[in-house]
C-alpha atoms as a PDB file:
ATOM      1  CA  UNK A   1       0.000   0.000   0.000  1.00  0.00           C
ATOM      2  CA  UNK A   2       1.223   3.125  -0.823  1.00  0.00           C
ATOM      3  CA  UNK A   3       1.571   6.365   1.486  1.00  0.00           C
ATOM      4  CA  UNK A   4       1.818   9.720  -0.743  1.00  0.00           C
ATOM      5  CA  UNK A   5       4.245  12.034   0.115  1.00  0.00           C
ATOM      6  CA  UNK A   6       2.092  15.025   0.790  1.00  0.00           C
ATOM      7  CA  UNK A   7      -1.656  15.475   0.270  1.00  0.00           C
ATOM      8  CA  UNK A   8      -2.376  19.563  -0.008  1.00  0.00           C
ATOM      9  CA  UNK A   9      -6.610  20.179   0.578  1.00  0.00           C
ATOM     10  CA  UNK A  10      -7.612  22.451  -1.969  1.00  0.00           C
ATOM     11  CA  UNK A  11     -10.458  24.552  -1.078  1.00  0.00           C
ATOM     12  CA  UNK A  12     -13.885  24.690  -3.032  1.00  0.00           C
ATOM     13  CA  UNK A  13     -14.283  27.319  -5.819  1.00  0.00           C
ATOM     14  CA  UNK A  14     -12.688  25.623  -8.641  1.00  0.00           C
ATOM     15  CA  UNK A  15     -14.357  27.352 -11.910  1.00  0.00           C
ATOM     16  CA  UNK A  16     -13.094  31.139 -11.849  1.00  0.00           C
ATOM     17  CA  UNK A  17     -10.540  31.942 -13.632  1.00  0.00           C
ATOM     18  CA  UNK A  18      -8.941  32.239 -16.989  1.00  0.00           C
ATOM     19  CA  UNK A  19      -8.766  29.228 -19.464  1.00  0.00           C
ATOM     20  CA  UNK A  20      -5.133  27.978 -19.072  1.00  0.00           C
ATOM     21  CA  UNK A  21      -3.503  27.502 -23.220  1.00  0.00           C
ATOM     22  CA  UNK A  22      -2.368  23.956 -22.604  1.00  0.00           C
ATOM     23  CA  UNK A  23      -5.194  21.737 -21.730  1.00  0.00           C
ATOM     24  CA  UNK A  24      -9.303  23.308 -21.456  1.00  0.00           C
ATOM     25  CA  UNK A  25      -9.017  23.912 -17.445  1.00  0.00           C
ATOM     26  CA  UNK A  26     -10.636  26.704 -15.819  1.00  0.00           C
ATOM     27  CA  UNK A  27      -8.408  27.804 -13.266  1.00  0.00           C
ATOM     28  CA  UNK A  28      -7.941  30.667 -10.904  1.00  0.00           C
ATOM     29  CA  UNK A  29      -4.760  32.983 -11.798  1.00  0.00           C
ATOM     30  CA  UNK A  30      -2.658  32.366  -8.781  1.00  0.00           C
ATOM     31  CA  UNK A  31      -1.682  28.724  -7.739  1.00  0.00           C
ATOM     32  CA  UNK A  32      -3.793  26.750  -5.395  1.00  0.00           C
ATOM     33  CA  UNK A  33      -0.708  25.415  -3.644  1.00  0.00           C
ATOM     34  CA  UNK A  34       2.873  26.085  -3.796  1.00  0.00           C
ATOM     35  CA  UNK A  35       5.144  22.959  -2.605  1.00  0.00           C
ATOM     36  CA  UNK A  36       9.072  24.146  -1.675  1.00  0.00           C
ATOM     37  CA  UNK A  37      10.437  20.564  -3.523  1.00  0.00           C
ATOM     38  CA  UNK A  38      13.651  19.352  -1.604  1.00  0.00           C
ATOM     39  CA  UNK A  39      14.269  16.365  -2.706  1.00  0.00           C
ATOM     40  CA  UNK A  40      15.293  15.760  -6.134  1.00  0.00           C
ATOM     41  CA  UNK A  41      14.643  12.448  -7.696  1.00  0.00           C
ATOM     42  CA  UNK A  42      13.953  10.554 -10.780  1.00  0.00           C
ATOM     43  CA  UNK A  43       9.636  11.287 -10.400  1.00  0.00           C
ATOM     44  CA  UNK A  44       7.123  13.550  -8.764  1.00  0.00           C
ATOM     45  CA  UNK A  45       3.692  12.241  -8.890  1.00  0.00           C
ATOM     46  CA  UNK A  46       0.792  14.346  -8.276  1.00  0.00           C
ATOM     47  CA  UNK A  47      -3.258  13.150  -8.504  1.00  0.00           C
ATOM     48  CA  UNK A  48      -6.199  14.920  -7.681  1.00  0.00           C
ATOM     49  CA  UNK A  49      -9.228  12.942  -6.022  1.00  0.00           C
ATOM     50  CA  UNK A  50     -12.433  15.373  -6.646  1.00  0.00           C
ATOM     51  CA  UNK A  51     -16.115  15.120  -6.213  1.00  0.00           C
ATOM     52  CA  UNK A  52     -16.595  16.442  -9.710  1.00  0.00           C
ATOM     53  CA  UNK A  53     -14.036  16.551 -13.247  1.00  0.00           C
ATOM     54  CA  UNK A  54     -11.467  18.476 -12.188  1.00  0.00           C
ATOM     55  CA  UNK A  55      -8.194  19.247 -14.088  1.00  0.00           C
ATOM     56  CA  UNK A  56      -4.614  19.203 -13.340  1.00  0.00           C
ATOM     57  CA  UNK A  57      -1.791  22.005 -14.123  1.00  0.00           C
ATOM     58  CA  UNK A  58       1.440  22.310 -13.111  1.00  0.00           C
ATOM     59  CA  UNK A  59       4.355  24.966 -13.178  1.00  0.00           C
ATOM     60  CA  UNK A  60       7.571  22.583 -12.077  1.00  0.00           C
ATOM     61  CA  UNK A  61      10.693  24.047 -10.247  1.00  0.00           C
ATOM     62  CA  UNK A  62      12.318  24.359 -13.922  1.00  0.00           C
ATOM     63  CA  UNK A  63       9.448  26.485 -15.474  1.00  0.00           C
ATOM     64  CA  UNK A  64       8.057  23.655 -17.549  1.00  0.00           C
ATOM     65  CA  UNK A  65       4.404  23.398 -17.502  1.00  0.00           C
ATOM     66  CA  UNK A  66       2.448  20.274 -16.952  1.00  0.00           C
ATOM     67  CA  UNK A  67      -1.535  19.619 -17.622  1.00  0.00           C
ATOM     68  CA  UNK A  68      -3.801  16.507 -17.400  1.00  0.00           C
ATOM     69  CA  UNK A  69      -7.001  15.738 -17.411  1.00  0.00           C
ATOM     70  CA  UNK A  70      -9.179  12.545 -16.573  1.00  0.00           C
ATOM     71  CA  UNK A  71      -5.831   9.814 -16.045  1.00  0.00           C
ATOM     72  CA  UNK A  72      -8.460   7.975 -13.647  1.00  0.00           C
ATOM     73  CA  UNK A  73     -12.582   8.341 -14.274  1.00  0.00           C
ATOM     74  CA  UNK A  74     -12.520  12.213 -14.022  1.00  0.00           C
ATOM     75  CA  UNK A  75      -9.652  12.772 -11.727  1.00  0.00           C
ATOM     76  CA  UNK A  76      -6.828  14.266 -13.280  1.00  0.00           C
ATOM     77  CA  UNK A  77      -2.702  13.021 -12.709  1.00  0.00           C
ATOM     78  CA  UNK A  78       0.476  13.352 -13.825  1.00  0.00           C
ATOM     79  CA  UNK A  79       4.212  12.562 -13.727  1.00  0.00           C
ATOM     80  CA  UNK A  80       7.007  14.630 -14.197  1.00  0.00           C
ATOM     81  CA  UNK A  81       9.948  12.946 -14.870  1.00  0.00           C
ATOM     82  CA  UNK A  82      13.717  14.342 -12.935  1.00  0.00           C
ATOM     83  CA  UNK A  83      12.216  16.291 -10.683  1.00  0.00           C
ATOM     84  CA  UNK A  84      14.561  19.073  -9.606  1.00  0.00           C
ATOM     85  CA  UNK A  85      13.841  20.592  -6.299  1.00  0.00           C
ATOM     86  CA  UNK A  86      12.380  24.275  -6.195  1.00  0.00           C
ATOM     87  CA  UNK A  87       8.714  26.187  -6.046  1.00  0.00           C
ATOM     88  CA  UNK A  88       6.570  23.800  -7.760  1.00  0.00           C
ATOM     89  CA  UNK A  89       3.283  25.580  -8.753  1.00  0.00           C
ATOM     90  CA  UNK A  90      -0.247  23.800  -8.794  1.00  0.00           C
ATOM     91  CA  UNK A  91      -3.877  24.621  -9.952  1.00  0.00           C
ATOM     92  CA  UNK A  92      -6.706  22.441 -10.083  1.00  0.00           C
ATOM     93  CA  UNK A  93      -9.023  23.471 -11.963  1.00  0.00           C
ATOM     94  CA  UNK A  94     -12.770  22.518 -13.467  1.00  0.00           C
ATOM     95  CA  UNK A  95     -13.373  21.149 -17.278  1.00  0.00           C
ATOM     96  CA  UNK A  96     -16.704  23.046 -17.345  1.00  0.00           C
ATOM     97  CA  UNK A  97     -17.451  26.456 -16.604  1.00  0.00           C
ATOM     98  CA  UNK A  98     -19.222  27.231 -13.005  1.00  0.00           C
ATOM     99  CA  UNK A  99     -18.523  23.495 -11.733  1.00  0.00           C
ATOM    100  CA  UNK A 100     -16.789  23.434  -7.773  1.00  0.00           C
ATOM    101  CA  UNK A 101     -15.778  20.558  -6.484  1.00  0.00           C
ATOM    102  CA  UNK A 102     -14.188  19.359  -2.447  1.00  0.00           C
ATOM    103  CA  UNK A 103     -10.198  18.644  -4.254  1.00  0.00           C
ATOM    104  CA  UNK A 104      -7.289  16.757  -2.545  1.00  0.00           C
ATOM    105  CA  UNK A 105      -3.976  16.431  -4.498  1.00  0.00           C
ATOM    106  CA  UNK A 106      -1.642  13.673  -3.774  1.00  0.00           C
ATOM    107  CA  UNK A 107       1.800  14.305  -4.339  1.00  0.00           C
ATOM    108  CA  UNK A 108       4.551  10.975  -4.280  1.00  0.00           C
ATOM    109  CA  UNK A 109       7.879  10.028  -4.975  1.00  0.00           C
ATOM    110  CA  UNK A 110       7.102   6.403  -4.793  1.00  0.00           C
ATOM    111  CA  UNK A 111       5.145   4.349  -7.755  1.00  0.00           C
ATOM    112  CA  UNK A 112       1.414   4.529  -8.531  1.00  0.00           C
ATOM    113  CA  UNK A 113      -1.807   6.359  -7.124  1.00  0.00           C
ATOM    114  CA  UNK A 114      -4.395   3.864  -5.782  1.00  0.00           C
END
């Protein structure tokens, strides 16, 4: 059984915002949660468990972005691959327009989401 690293409660409210230009996500124009990475390694996982179809985006410590949406049923994930350590910047957003939804993200260094 796996333990995730970190889970980070996002607030209801998802739905405001601008549309990010990588994936269709309405998100909010500052970060929902800002994790100070320390440990370097070869992955960073992150998954969102929502009560509604949420999406997933992703500023990393190097300035690349990241997006997902639906990996499992509606919940978005993602991996990002040599994780360097730094301000890693997450939104979770909606897919539709005026949708809120209770959000945890999962964040893990070590294999799969459950």
């Amino acid at each position: 059984v796996e333990v995730p690293l970190h889970t980070v409660a996002v607030p209801p409210g998802l739905g405001v915002g601008r549309e990010h230009e990588l994936v269709e996500a309405r998100v909010a124009a500052q970060p929902d949660a800002i994790v100070n990475y320390a440990n370097p390694g070869d992955f960073l996982r992150f998954f969102v468990r929502a009560s509604g179809d949420t999406t997933l985006v992703i500023n990393d410590a190097r300035g690349r972005w990241h997006c997902n949406d639906d990996a499992q049923g509606t919940n978005p994930g993602l991996t990002i691959s040599n994780a360097s350590s730094g301000l890693v910047e997450i939104w979770v957003g909606s897919y539709e327009s005026g949708q809120y939804a209770s959000t945890n993200v999962q964040i893990s260094e070590i294999g799969q989401f459950q």
